[in-house]
Protein backbone atom coordinates (compact mmCIF):
# COMPACT_ATOMS: atom_id res chain seq x y z
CA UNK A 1 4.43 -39.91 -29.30
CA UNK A 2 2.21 -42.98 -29.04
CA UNK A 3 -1.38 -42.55 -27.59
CA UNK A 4 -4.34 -43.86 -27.41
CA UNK A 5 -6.50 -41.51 -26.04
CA UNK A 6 -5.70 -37.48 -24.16
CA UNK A 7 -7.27 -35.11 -22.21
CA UNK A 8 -7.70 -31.51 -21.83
CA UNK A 9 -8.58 -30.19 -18.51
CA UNK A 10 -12.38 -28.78 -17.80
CA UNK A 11 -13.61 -26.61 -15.11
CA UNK A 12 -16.71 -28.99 -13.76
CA UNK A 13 -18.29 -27.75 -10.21
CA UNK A 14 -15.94 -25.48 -9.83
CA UNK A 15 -12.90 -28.29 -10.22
CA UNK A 16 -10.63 -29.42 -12.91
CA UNK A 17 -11.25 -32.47 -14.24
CA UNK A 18 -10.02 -33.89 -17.23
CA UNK A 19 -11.91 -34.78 -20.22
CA UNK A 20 -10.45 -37.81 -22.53
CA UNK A 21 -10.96 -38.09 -26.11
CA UNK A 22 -9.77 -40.80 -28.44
CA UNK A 23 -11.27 -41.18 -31.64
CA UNK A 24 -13.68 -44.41 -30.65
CA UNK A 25 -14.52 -46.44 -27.10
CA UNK A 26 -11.72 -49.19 -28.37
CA UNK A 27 -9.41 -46.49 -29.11
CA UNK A 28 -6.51 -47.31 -32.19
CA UNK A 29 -2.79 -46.56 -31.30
CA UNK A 30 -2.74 -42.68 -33.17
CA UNK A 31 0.36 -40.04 -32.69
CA UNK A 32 0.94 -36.71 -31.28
CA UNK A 33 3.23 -34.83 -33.55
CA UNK A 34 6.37 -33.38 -32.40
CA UNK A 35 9.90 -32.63 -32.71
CA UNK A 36 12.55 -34.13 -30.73
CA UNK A 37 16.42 -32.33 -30.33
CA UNK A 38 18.83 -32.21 -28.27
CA UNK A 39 18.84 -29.03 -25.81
CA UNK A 40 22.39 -27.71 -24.39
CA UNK A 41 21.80 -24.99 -21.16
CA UNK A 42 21.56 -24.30 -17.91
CA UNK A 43 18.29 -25.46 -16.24
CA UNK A 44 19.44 -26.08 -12.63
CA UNK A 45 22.40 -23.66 -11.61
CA UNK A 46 23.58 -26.58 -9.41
CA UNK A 47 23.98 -28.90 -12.43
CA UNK A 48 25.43 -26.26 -14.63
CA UNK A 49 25.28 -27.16 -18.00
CA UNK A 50 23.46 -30.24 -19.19
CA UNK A 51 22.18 -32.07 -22.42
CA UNK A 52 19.10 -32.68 -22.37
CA UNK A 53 16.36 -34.65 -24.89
CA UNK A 54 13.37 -32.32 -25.37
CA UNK A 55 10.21 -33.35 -27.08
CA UNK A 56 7.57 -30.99 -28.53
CA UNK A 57 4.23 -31.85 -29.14
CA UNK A 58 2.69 -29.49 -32.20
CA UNK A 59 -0.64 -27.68 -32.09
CA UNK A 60 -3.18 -26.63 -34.07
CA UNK A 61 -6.72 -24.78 -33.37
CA UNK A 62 -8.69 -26.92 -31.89
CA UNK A 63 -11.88 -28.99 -33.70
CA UNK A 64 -15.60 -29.01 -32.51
CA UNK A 65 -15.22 -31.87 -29.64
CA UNK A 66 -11.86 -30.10 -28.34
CA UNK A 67 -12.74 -26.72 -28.40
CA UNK A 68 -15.84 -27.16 -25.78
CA UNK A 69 -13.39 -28.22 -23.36
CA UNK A 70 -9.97 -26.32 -24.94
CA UNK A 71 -10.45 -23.14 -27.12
CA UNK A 72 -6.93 -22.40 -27.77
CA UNK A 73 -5.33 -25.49 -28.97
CA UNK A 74 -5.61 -29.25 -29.90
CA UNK A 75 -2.61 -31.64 -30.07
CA UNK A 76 -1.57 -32.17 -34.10
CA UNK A 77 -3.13 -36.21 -34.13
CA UNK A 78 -1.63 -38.79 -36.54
CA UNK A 79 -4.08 -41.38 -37.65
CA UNK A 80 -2.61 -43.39 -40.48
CA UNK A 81 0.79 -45.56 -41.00
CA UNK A 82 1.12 -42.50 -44.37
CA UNK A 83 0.57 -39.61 -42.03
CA UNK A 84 3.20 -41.39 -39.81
CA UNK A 85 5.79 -41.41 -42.49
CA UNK A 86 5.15 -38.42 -43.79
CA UNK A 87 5.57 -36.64 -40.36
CA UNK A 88 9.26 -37.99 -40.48
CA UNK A 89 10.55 -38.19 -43.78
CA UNK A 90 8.77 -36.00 -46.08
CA UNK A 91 10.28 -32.48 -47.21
CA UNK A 92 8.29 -29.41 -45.09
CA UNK A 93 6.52 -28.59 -48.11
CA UNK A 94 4.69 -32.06 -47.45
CA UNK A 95 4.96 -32.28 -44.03
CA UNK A 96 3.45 -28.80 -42.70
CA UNK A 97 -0.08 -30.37 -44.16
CA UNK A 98 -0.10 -32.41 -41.26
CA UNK A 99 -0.49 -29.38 -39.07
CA UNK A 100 -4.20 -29.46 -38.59
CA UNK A 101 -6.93 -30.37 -36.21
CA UNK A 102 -8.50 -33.83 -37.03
CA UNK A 103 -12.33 -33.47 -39.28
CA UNK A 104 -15.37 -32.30 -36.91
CA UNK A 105 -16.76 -35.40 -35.20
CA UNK A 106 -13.44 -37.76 -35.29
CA UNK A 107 -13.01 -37.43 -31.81
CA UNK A 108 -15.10 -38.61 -29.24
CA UNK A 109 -15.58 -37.75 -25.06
CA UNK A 110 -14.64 -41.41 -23.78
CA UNK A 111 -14.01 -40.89 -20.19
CA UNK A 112 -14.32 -37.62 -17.47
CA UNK A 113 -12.40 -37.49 -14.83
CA UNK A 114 -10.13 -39.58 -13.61
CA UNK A 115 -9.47 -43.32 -16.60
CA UNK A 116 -7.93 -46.54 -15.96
CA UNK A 117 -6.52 -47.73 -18.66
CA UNK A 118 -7.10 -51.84 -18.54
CA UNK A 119 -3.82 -52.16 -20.57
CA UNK A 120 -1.82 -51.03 -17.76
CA UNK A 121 -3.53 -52.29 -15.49
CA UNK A 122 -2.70 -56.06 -16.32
């Protein structure tokens, strides 16, 4: 999944506000990790049974700049075209390296509360 920046949600004055982090103010495109399949059941007993696409992000324990905001889990964050590929085509052995927070100090607080992102809002 595409992104360019995410946020976690904070307790501030007593309200939840989310806290963005990308890794830099002119944020790269990165990735969340995931898996992707298709999902046979029930979810609506009006519909019956449906096929549904279902997308999950992977985790990891959080680093430094998360875990003030998160403490249970960070996102898995892919920074680099080789990380990319290796997320989709390498065997699990390879792969399951990916599973990890990014260094201490890679991410940075870019926005609190409530971002416009100028990109959509051309």
């Amino acid at each position: 999944m595409p992104l360019t920046s995410s946020s976690e949600y904070d307790t501030i004055d007593g309200k939840k506000v989310p806290v963005w982090f990308a890794l830099d103010e002119c944020p790269p495109l990165v990735a969340f990790a995931g898996i992707w399949t298709n999902w046979t059941s029930v979810r609506k007993a009006k519909e019956g049974e449906v096929t549904a696409d279902i997308l999950g992000f992977l985790t990891c324990e959080p680093n430094a700049e998360v875990k003030r905001v998160q403490s249970k889990a960070m996102p898995v964050i892919l920074t680099t075209a080789e990380e990319h590929e290796a997320s989709l085509r390498a065997p699990w052995d390879e792969a399951k390296a990916l599973q990890r927070p990014l260094p201490d100090g890679a991410l940075k607080i870019v926005a609190t509360g409530e971002k416009e992102d100028p990109a959509l809002a051309a």
